[in-house]
Protein backbone atom coordinates (compact mmCIF):
# COMPACT_ATOMS: atom_id res chain seq x y z
CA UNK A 1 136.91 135.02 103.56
CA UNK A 2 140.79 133.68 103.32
CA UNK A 3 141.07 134.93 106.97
CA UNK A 4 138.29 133.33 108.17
CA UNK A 5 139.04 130.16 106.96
CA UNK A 6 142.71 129.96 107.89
CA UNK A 7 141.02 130.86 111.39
CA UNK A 8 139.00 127.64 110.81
CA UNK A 9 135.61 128.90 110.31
CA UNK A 10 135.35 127.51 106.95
CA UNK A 11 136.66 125.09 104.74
CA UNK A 12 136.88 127.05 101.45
CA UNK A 13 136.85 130.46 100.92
CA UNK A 14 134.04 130.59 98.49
CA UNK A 15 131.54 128.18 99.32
CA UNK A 16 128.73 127.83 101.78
CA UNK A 17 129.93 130.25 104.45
CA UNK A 18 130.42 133.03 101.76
CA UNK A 19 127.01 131.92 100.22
CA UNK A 20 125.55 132.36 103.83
CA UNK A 21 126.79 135.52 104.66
CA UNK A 22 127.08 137.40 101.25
CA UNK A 23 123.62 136.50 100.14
CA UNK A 24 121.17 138.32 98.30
CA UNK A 25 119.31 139.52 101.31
CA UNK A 26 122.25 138.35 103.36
CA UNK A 27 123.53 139.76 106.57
CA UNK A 28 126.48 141.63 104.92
CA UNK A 29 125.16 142.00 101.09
CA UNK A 30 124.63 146.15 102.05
CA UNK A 31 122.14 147.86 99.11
CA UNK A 32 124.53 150.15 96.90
CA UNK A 33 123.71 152.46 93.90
CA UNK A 34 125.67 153.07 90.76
CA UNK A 35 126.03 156.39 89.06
CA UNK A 36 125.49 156.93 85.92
CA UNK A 37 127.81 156.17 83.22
CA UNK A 38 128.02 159.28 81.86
CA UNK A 39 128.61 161.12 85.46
CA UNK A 40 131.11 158.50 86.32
CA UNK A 41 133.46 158.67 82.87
CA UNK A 42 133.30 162.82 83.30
CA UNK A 43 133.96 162.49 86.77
CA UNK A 44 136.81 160.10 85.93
CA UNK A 45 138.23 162.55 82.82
CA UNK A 46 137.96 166.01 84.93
CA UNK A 47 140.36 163.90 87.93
CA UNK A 48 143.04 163.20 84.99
CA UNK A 49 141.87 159.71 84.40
CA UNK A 50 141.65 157.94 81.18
CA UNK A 51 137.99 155.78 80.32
CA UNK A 52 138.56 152.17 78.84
CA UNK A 53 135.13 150.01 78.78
CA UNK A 54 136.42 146.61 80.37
CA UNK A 55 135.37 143.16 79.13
CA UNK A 56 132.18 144.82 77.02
CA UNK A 57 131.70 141.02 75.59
CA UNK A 58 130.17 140.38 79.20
CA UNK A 59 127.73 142.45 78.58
CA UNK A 60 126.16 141.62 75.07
CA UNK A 61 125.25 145.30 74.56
CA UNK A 62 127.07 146.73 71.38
CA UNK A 63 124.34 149.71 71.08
CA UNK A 64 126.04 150.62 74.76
CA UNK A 65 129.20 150.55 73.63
CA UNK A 66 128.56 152.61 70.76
CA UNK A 67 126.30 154.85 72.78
CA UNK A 68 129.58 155.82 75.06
CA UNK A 69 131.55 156.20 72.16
CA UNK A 70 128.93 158.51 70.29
CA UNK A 71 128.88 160.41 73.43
CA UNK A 72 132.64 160.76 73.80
CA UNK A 73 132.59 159.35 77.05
CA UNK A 74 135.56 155.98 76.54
CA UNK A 75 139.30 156.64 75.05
CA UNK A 76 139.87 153.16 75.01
CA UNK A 77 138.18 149.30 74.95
CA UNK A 78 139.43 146.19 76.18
CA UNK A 79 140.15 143.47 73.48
CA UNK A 80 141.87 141.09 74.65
CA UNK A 81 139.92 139.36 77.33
CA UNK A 82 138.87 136.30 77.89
CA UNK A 83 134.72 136.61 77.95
CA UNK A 84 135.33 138.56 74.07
CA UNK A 85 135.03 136.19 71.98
CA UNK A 86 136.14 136.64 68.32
CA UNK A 87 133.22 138.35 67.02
CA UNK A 88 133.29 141.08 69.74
CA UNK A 89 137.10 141.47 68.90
CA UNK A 90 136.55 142.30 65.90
CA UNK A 91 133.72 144.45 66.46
CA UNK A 92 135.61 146.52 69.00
CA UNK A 93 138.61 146.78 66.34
CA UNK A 94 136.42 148.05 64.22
CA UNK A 95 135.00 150.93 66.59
CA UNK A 96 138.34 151.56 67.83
CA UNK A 97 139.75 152.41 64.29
CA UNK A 98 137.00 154.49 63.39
CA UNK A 99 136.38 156.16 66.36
CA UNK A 100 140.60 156.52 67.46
CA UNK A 101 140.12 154.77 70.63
CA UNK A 102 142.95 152.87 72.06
CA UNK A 103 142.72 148.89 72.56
CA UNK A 104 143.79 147.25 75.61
CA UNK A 105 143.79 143.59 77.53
CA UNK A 106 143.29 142.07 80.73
CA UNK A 107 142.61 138.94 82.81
CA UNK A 108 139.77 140.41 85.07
CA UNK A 109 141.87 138.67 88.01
CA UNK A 110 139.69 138.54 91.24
CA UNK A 111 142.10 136.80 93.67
CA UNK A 112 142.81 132.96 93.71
CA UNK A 113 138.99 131.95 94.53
CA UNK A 114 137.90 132.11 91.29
CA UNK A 115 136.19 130.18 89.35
CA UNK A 116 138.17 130.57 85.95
CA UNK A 117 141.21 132.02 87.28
CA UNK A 118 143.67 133.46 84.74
CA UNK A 119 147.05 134.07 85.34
CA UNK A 120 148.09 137.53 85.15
CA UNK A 121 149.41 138.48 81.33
CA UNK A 122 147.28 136.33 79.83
CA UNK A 123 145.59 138.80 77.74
CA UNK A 124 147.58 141.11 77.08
CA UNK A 125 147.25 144.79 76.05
CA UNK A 126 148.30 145.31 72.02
CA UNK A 127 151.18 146.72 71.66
CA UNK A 128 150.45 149.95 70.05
CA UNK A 129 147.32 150.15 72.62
CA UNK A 130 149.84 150.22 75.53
CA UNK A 131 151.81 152.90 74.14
CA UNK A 132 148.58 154.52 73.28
CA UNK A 133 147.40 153.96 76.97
CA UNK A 134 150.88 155.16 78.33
CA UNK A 135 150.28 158.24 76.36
CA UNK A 136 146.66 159.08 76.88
CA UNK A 137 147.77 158.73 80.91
CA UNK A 138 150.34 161.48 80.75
CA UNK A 139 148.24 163.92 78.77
CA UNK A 140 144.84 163.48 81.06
CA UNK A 141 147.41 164.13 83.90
CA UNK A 142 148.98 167.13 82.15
CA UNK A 143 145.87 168.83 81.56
CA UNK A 144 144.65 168.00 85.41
CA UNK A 145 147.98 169.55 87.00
CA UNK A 146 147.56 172.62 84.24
CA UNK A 147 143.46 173.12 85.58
CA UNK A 148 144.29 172.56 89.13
CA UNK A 149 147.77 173.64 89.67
CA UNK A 150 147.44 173.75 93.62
CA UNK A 151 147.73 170.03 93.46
CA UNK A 152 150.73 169.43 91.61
CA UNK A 153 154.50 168.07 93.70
């Protein structure tokens, strides 16, 4: 959308252009499916990756987020964001202490178009969750390179 309206096409990136073409319905709004959570987060683990539910105050679903927890499916939740507000925080704390899951942060940046932006480092990760992060990284790729060592450098 940028490109098209430094070409002139459009006056704003986001407005009635974007409206027109990404639509519900819209000429380029293609139908997509979502996995499931539960084959994406294994899917995700078995590749080396490490889980961490993002902005879960979005979603107002706390039996969710304990659902994915119960079913070992997250090693970490975001905290520090700016849709949890301070009940959710402390929620999530909560969960992450008793379940040893690692706490994190983020801005949910999009680009410049949006319409709260937040500079990057605005929320950031706890300290002990980036370590924690850092951490749970390395080992999920250690055990990858160990299962499959045809990939490894």
């Amino acid at each position: 959308m940028q490109v098209l309206s430094m070409m002139g096409y459009t006056g704003t990136p986001i407005g009635q252009l974007h409206n027109e073409l990404f639509r519900a319905g819209g000429p380029h709004k293609f139908p997509y499916c979502y996995m499931d959570a539960k084959t994406v987060t294994d899917l995700l683990h078995s590749c080396g990756g490490v889980v961490v539910l993002a902005h879960p105050g979005q979603y107002k679903a706390d039996n969710v987020m304990e659902m994915m927890i119960e079913e070992h499916m997250l090693d970490g939740i975001e905290l520090n964001h700016p849709r949890n507000d301070e009940k959710t925080r402390e929620h999530i704390t909560s969960l992450c202490k008793e379940h040893d899951l690692f706490m994190t942060g983020g801005t949910d940046f999009h680009g410049l178009y949006t319409k709260t932006p937040y500079p990057l480092g605005s929320f950031l990760c706890p300290k002990e969750g980036l370590h924690r992060l850092i951490l749970a990284g390395e080992q999920a790729n250690k055990a990858f390179y160990e299962k499959h060592p045809k990939f490894k450098k």
